[in-house]
C-alpha atoms as a PDB file:
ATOM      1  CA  UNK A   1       0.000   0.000   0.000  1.00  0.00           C
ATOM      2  CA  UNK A   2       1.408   3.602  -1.198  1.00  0.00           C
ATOM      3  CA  UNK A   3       1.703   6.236   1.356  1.00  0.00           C
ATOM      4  CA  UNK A   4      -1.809   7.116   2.490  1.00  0.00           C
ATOM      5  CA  UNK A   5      -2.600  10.914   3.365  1.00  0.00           C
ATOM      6  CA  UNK A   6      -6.341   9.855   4.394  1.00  0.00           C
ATOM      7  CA  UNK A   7      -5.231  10.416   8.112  1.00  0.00           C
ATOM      8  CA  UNK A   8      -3.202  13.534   8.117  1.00  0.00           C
ATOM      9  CA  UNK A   9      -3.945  17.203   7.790  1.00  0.00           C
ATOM     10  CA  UNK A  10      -3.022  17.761   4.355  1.00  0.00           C
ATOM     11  CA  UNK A  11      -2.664  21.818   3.073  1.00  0.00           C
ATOM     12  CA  UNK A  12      -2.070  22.074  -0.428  1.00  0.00           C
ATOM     13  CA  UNK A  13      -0.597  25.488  -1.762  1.00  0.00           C
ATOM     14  CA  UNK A  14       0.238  27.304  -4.776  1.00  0.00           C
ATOM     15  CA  UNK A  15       4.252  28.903  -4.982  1.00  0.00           C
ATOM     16  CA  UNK A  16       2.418  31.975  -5.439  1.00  0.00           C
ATOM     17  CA  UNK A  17       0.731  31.920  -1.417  1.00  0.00           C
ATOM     18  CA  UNK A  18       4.018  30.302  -0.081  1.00  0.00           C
ATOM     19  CA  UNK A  19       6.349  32.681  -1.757  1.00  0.00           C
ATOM     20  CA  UNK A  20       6.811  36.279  -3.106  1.00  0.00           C
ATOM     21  CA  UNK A  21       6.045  35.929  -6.834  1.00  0.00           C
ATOM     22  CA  UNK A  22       5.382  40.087  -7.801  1.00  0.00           C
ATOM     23  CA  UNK A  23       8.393  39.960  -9.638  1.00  0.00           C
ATOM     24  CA  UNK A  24       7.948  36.747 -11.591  1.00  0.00           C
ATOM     25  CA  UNK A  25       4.388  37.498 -11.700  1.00  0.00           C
ATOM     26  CA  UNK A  26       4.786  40.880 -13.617  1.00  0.00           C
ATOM     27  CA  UNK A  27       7.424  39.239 -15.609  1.00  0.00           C
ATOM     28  CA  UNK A  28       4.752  36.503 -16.736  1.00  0.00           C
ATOM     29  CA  UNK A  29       2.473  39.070 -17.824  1.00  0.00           C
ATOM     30  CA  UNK A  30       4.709  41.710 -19.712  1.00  0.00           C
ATOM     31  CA  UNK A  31       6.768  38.742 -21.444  1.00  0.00           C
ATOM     32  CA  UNK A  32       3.993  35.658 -21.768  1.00  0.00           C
ATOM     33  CA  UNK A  33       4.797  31.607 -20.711  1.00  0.00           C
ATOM     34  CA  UNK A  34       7.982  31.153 -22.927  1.00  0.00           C
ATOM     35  CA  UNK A  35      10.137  33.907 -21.866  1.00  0.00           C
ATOM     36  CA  UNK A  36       8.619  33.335 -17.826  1.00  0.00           C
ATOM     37  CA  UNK A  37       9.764  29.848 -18.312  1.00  0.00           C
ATOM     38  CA  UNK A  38      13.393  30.726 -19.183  1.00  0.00           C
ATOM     39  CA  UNK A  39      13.148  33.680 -16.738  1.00  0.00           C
ATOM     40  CA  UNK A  40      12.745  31.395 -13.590  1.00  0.00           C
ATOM     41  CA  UNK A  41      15.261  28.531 -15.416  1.00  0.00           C
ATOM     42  CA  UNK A  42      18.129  31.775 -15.356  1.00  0.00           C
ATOM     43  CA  UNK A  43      16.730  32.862 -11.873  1.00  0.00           C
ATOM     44  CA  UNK A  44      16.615  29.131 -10.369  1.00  0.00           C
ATOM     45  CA  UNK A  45      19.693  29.409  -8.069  1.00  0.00           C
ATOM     46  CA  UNK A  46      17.927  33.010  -6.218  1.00  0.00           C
ATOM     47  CA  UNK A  47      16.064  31.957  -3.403  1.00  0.00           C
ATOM     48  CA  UNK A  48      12.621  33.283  -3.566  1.00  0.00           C
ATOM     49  CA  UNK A  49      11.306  35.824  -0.854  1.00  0.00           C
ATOM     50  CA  UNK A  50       9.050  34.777   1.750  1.00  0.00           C
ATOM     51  CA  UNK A  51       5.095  35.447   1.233  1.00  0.00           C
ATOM     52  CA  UNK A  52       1.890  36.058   2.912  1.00  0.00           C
ATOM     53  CA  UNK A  53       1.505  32.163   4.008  1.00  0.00           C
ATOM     54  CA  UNK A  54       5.017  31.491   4.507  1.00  0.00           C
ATOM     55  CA  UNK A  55       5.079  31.518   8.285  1.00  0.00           C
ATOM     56  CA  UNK A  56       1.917  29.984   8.361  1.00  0.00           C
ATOM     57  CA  UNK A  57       3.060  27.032   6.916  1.00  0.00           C
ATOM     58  CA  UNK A  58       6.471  26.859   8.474  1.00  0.00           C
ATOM     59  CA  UNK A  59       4.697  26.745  11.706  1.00  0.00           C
ATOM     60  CA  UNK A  60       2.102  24.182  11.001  1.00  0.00           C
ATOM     61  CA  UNK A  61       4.767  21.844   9.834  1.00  0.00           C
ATOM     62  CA  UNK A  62       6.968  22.184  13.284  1.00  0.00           C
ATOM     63  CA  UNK A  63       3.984  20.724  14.899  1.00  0.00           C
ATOM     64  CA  UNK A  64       4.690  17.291  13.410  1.00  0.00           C
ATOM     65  CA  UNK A  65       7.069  16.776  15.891  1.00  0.00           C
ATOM     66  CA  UNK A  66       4.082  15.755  18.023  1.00  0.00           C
ATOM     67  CA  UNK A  67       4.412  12.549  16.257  1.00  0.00           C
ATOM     68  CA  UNK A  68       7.469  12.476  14.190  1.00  0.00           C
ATOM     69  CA  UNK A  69       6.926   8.373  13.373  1.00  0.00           C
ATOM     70  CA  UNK A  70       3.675   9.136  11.666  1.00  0.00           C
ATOM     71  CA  UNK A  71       3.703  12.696  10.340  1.00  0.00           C
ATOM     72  CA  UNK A  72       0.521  14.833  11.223  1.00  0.00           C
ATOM     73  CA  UNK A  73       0.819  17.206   8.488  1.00  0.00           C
ATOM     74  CA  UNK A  74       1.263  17.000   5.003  1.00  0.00           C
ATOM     75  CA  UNK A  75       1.941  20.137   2.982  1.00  0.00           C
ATOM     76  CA  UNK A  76       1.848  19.666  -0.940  1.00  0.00           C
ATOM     77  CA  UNK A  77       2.689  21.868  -3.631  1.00  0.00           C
ATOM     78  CA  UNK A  78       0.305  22.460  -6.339  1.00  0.00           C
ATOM     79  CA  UNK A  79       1.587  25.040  -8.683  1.00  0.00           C
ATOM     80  CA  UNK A  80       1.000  26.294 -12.415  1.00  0.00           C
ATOM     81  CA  UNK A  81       4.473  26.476 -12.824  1.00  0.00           C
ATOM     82  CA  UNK A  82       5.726  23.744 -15.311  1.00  0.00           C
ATOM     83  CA  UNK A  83       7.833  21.478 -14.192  1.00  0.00           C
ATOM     84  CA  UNK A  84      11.317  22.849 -15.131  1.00  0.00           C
ATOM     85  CA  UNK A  85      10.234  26.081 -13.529  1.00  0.00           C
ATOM     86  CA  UNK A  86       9.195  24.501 -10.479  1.00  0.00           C
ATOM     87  CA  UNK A  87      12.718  24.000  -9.671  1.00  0.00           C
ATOM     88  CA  UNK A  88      12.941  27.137  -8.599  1.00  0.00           C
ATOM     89  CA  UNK A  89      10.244  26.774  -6.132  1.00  0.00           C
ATOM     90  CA  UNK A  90      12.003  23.219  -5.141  1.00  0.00           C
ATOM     91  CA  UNK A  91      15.226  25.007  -4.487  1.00  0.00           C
ATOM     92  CA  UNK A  92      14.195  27.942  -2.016  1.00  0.00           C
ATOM     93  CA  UNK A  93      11.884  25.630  -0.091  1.00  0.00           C
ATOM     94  CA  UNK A  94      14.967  23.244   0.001  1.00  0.00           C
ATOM     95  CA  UNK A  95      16.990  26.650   1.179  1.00  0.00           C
ATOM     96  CA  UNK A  96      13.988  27.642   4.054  1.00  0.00           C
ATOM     97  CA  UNK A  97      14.850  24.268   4.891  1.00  0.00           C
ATOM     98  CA  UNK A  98      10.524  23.523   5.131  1.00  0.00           C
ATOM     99  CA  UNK A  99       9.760  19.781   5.051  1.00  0.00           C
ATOM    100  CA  UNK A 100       8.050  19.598   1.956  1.00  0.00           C
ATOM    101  CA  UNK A 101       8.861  16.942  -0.673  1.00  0.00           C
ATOM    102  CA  UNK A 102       5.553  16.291  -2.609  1.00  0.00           C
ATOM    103  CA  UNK A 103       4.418  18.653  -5.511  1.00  0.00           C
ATOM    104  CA  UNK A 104       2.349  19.301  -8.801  1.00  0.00           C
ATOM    105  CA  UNK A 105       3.690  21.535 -11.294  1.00  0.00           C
ATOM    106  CA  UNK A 106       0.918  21.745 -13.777  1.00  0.00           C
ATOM    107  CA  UNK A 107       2.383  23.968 -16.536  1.00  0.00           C
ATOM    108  CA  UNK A 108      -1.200  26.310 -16.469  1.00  0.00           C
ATOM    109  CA  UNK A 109      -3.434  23.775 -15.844  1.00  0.00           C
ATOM    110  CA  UNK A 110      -6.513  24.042 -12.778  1.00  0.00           C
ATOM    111  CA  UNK A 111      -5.183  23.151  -9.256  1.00  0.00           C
ATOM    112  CA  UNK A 112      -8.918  21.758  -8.385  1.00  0.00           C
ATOM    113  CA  UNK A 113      -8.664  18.167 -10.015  1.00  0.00           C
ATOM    114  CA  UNK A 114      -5.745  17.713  -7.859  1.00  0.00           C
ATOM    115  CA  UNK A 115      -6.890  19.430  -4.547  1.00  0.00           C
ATOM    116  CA  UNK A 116      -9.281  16.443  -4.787  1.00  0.00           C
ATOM    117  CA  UNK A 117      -7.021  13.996  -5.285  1.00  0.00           C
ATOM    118  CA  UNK A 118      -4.605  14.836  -2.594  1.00  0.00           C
ATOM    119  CA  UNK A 119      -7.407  15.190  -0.205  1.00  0.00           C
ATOM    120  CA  UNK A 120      -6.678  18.830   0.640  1.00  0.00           C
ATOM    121  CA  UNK A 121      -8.732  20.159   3.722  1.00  0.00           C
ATOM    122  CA  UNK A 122      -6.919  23.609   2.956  1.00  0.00           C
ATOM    123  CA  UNK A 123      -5.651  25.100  -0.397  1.00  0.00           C
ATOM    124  CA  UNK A 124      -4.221  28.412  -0.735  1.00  0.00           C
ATOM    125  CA  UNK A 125      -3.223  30.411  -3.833  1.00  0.00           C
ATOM    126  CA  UNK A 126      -2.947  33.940  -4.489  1.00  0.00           C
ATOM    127  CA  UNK A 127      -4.975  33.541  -7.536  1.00  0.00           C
ATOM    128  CA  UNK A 128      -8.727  34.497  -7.334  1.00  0.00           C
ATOM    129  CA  UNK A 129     -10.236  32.772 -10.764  1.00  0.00           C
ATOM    130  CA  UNK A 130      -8.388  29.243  -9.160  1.00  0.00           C
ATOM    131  CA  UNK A 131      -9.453  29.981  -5.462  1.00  0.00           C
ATOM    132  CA  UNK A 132     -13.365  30.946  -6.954  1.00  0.00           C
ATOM    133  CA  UNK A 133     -12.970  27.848  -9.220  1.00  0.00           C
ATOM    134  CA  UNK A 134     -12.333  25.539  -6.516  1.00  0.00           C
ATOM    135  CA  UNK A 135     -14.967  26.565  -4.140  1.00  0.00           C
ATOM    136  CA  UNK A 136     -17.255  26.263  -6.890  1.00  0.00           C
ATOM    137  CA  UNK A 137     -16.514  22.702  -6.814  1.00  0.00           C
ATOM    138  CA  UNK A 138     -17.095  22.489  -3.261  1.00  0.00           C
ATOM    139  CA  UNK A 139     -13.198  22.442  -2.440  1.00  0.00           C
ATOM    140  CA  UNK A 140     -12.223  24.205   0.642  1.00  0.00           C
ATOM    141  CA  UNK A 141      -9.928  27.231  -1.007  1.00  0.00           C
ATOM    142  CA  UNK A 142      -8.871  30.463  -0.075  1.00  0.00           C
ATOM    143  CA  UNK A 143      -7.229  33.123  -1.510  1.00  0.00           C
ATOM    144  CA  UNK A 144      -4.330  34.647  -0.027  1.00  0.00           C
ATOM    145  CA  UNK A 145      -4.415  38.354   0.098  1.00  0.00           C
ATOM    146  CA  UNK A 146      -1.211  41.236  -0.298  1.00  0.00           C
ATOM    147  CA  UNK A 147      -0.043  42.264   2.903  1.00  0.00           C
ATOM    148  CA  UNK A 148       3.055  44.621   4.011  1.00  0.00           C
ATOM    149  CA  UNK A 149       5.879  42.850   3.549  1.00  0.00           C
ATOM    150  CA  UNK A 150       7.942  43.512   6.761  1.00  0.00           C
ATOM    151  CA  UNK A 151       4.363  42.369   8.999  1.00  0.00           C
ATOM    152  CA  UNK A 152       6.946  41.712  12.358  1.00  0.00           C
ATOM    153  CA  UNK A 153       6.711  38.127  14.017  1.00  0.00           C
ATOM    154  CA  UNK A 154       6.862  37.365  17.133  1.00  0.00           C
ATOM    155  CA  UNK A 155      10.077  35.044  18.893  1.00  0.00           C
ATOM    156  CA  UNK A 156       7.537  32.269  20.218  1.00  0.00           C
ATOM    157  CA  UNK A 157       7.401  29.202  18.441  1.00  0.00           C
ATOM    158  CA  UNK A 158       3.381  29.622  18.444  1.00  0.00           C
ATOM    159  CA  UNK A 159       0.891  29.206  15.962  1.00  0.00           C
ATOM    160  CA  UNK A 160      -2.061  31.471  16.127  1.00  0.00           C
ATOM    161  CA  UNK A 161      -5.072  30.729  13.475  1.00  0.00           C
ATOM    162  CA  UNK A 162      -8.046  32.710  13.551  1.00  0.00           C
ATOM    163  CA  UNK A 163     -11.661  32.282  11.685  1.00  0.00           C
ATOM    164  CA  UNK A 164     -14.979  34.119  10.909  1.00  0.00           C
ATOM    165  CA  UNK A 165     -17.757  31.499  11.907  1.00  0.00           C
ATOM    166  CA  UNK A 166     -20.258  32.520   9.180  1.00  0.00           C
ATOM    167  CA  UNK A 167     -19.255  31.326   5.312  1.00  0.00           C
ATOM    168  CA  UNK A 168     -15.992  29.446   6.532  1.00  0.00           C
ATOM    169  CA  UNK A 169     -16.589  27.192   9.240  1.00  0.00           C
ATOM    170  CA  UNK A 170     -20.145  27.079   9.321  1.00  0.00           C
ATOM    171  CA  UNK A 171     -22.114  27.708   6.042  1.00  0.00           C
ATOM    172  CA  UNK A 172     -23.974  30.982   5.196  1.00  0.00           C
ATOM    173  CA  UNK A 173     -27.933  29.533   5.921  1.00  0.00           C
ATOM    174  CA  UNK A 174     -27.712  32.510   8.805  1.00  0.00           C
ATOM    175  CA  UNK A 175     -26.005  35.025   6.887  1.00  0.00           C
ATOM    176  CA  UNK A 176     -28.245  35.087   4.479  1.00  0.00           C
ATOM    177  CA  UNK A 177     -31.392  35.776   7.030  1.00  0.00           C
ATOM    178  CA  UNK A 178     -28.821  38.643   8.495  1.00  0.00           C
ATOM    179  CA  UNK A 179     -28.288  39.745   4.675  1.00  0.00           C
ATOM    180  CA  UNK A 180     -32.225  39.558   3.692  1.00  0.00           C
ATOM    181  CA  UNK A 181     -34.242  40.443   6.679  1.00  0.00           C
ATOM    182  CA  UNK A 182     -31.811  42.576   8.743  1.00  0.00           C
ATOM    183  CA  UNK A 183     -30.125  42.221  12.550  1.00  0.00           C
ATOM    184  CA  UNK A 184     -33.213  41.802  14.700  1.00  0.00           C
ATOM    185  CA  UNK A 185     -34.998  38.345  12.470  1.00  0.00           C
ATOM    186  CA  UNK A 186     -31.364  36.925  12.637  1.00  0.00           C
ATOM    187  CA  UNK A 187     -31.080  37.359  16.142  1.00  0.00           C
ATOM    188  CA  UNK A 188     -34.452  35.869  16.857  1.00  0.00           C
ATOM    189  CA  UNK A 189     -33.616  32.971  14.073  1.00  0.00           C
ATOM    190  CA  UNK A 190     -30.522  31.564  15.950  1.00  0.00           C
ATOM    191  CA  UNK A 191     -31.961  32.419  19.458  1.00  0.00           C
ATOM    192  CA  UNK A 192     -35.013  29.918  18.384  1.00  0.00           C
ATOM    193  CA  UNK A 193     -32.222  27.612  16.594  1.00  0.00           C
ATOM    194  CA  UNK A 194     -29.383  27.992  19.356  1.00  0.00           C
ATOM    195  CA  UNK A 195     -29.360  24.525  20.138  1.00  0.00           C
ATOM    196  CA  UNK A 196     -29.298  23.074  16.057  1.00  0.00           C
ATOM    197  CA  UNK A 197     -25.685  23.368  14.823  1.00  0.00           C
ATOM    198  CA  UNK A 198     -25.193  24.829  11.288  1.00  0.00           C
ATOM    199  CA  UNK A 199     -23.977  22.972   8.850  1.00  0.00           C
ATOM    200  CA  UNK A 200     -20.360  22.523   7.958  1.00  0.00           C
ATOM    201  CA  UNK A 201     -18.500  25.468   6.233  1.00  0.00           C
ATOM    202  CA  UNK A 202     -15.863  24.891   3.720  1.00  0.00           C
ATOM    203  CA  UNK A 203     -13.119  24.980   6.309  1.00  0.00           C
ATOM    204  CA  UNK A 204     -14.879  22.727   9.164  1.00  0.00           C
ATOM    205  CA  UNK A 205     -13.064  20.066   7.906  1.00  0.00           C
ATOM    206  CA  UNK A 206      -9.324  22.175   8.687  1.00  0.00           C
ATOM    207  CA  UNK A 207     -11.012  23.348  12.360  1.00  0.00           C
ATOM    208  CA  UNK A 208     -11.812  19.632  12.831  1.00  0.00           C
ATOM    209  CA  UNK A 209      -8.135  18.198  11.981  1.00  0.00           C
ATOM    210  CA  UNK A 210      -6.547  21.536  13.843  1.00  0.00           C
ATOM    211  CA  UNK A 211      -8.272  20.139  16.922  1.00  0.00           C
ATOM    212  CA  UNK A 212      -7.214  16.562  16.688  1.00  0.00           C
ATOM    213  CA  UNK A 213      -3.896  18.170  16.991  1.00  0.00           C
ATOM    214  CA  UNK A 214      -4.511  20.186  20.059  1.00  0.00           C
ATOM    215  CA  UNK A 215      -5.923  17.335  22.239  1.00  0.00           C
ATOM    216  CA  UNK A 216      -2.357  15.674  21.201  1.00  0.00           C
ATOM    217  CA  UNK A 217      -1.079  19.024  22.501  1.00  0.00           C
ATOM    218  CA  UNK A 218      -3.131  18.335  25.692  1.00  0.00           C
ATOM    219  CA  UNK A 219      -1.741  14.957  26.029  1.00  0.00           C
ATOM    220  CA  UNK A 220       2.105  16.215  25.381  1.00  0.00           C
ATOM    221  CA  UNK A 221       1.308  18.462  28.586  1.00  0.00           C
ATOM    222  CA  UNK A 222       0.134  15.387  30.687  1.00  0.00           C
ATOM    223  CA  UNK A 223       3.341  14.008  29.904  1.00  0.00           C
ATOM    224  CA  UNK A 224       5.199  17.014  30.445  1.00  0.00           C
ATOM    225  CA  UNK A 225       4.387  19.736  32.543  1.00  0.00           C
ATOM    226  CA  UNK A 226       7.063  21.968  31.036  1.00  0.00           C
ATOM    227  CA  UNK A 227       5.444  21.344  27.480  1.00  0.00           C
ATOM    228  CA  UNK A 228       3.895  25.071  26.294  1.00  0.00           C
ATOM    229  CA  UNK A 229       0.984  24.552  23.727  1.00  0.00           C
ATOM    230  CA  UNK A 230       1.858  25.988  20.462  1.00  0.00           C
ATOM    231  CA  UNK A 231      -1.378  25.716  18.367  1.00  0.00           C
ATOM    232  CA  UNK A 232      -3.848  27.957  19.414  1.00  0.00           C
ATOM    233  CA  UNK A 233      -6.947  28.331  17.715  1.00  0.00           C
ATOM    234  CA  UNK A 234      -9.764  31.671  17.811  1.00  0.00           C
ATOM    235  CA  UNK A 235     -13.086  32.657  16.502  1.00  0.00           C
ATOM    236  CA  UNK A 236     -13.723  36.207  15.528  1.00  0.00           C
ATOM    237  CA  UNK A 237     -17.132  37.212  14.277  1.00  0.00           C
ATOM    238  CA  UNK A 238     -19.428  40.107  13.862  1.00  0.00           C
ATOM    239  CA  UNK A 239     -22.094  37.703  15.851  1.00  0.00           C
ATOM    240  CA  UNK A 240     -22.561  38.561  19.466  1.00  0.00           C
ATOM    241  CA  UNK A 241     -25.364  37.986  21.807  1.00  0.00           C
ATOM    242  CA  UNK A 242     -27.942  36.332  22.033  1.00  0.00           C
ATOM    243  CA  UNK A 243     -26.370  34.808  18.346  1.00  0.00           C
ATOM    244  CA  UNK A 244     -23.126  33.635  20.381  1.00  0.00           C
ATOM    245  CA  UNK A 245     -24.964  30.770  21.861  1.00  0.00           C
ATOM    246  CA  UNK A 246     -25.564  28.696  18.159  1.00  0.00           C
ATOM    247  CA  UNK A 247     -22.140  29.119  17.582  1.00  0.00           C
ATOM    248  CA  UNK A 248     -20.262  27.469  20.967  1.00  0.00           C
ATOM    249  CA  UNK A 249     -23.063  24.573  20.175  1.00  0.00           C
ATOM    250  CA  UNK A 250     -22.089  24.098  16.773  1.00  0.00           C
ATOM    251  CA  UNK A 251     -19.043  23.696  17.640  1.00  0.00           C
ATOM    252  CA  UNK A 252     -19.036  21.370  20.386  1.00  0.00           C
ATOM    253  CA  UNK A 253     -21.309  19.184  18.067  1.00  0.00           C
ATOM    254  CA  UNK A 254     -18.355  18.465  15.815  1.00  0.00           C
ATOM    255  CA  UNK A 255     -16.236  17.813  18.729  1.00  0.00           C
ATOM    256  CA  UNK A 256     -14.032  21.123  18.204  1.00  0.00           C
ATOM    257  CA  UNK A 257     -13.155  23.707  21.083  1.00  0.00           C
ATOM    258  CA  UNK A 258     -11.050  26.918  20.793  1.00  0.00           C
ATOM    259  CA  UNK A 259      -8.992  28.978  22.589  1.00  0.00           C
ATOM    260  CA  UNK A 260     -10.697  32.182  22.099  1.00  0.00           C
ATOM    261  CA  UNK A 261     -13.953  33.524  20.298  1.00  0.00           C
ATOM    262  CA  UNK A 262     -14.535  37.073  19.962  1.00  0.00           C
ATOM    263  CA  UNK A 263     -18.525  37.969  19.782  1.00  0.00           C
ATOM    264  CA  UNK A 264     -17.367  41.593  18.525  1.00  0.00           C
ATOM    265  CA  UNK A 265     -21.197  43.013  17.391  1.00  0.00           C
ATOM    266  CA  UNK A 266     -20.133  45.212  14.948  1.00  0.00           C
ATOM    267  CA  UNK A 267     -17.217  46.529  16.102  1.00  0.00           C
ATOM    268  CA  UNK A 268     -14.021  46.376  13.673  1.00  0.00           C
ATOM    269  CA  UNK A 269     -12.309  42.399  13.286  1.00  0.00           C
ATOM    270  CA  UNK A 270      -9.034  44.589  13.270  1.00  0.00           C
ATOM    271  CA  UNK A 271      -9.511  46.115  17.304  1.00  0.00           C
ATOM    272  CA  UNK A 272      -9.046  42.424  18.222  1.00  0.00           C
ATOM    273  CA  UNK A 273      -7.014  40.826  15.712  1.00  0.00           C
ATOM    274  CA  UNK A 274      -3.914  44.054  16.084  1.00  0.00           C
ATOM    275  CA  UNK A 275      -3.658  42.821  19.769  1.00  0.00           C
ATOM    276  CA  UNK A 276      -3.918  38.488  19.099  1.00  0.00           C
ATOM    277  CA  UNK A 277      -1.632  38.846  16.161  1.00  0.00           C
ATOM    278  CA  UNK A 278      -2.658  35.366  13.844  1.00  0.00           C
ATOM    279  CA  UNK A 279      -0.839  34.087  11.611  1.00  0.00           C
ATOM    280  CA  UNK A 280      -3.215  33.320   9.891  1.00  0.00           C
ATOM    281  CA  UNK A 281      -7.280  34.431   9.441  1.00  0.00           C
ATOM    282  CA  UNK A 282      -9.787  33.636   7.200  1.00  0.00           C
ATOM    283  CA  UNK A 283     -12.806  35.096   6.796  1.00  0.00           C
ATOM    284  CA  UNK A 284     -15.814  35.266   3.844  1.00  0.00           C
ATOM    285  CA  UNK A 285     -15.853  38.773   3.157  1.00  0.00           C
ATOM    286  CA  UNK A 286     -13.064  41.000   1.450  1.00  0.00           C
ATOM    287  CA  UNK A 287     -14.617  43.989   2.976  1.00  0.00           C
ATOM    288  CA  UNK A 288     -13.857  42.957   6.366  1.00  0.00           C
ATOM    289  CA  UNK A 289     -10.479  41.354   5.667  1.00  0.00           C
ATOM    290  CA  UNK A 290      -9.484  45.311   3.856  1.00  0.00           C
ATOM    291  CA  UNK A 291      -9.319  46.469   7.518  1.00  0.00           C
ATOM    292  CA  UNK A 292      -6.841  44.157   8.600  1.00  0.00           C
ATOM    293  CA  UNK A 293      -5.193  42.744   5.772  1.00  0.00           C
ATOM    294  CA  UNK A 294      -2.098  45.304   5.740  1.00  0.00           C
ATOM    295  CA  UNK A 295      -1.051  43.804   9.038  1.00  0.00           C
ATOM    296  CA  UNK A 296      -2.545  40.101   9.627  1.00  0.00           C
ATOM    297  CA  UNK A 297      -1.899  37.512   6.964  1.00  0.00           C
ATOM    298  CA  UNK A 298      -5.252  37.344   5.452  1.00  0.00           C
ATOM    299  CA  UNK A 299      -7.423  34.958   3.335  1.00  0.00           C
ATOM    300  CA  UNK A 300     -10.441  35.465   1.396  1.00  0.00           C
ATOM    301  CA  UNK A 301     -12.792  32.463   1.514  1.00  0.00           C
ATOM    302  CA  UNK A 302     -15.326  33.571  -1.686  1.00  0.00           C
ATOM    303  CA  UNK A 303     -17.923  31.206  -0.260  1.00  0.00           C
ATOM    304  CA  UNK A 304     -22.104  31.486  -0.449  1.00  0.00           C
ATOM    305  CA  UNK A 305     -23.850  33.876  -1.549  1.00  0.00           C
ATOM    306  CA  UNK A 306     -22.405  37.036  -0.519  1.00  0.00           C
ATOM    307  CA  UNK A 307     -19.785  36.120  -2.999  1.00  0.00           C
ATOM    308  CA  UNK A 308     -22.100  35.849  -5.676  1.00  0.00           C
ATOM    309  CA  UNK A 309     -23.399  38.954  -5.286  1.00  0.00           C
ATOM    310  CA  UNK A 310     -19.922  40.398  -5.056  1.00  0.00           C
ATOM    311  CA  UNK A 311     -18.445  38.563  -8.462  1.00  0.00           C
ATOM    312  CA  UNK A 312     -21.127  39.669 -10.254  1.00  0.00           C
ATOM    313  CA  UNK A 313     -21.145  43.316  -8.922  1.00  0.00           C
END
């Protein structure tokens, strides 16, 4: 039997979400596929720059020492870069010194056939037609979004992931009544429904496997006391009370609890999210992620029907 992936968290991403591409990107679309091609063969010794998902990934990977016999986390290239160009990609993760060895380099083709196949809970790609494409297709994608690039990290060896509720973890049944028949019928709809969970989002499945790993976290610290959980996990949604209730339900009822959830009401995502400092957050709607995207590593989840509306606009 082949290496199996079925049991692992497996993240697929684009080089374009794991690494600075402006330059090669502009190059691309001044000079066309030939001359990119033979661009990034002349450039393949210069180690790319970092990008928005870089530490991201680099930090979810350190948690497979947890188990280092049988990995926990799988993270898989899947890049429209042909395969000669790819080496460029191969050599600067090789140079980061990330534990990836597994990659498609698809010379233009769509990631989605292949973010099936590998079983990807997560894939992230700066491109918006792929990311669109693949949650089309019911594929949990999300498109990563510029940021500054000198965003400062912090010296722990923490991960800190943070999600909207509404269109990523849970689907957008709710959002909708919020869109179509205002604040108050919402409220009233998930007081009356607080104790039926919402159907699964397109990133349940990564908040379900992010768990798993924290209850290994938990049993790391009954082994030793001087362990310091790394993976910390945080809700932060417009929702607040008496809406709050549906969502600490729903989540229990997959078997998932979080460090933190922020029931903010209204108030900006970015008041809470400039003082717990993700690494990561992903949320449904651009407009929200504008506020905070300069500073927190951001990613656009076009799911339901908000993002309809907004294509089409």
């Amino acid at each position: 039997m082949g290496y199996q992936l079925n049991d692992r968290l497996v993240v697929g991403i684009a080089s374009s979400a794991l690494f600075d591409l402006s330059v090669s990107d502009a190059y691309f679309r001044r000079h066309g596929q030939k001359a990119y091609s033979e661009f990034q063969k002349i450039k393949r010794n210069e180690t790319l720059p970092k990008g928005v998902a870089f530490p991201f990934i680099q930090r979810l990977l350190s948690l497979n020492d947890l188990n280092p016999e049988d990995i926990l986390i799988e993270v898989i290239i899947i890049s429209k870069n042909d395969p000669s160009g790819g080496l460029r990609i191969r050599k600067s993760i090789e140079e980061y010194e990330l534990p990836i060895s597994r990659g498609s380099y698809l010379k233009g083709d769509a990631p989605e056939p292949y973010i099936k196949a590998y079983n990807c809970e997560l894939f992230l790609s700066a491109d918006e037609r792929d990311v669109r494409s693949a949650i089309a297709k019911n594929l949990p994608a999300g498109q990563v979004l510029p940021s500054k690039s000198d965003i400062p990290l912090d010296e722990t060896d923490e991960l800190r992931v943070a999600f909207d509720f509404d269109g990523v973890l849970a689907d957008d049944a709710s959002e909708q009544i919020f869109a179509e028949k205002g604040l108050s019928l919402f409220h009233a709809n998930e007081q009356s429904k607080a104790n039926e969970p919402l159907q699964a989002g397109p990133l349940a499945p990564l908040m379900r496997r992010l768990s798993d790993i924290q209850k290994l976290e938990e049993k790391q610290i009954g082994n030793d006391r001087s362990y310091k959980k790394r993976l910390k996990t945080s809700i932060v949604t417009a929702r607040n009370s008496p809406a709050d209730e549906r969502v600490i339900n729903t989540l229990e009822s997959w078997g998932v609890d979080v460090d933190q959830a922020h029931f903010l009401g209204g108030i900006e995502k970015a008041t809470i999210l400039d003082v717990t400092k993700p690494h990561i957050f992903f949320d449904d709607q651009k407009r929200h992620l504008e506020e905070v995207s300069e500073n927190v590593p951001s990613v656009h989840i076009p799911f339901g029907k908000i993002n309809i509306k907004e294509k089409t606009a």
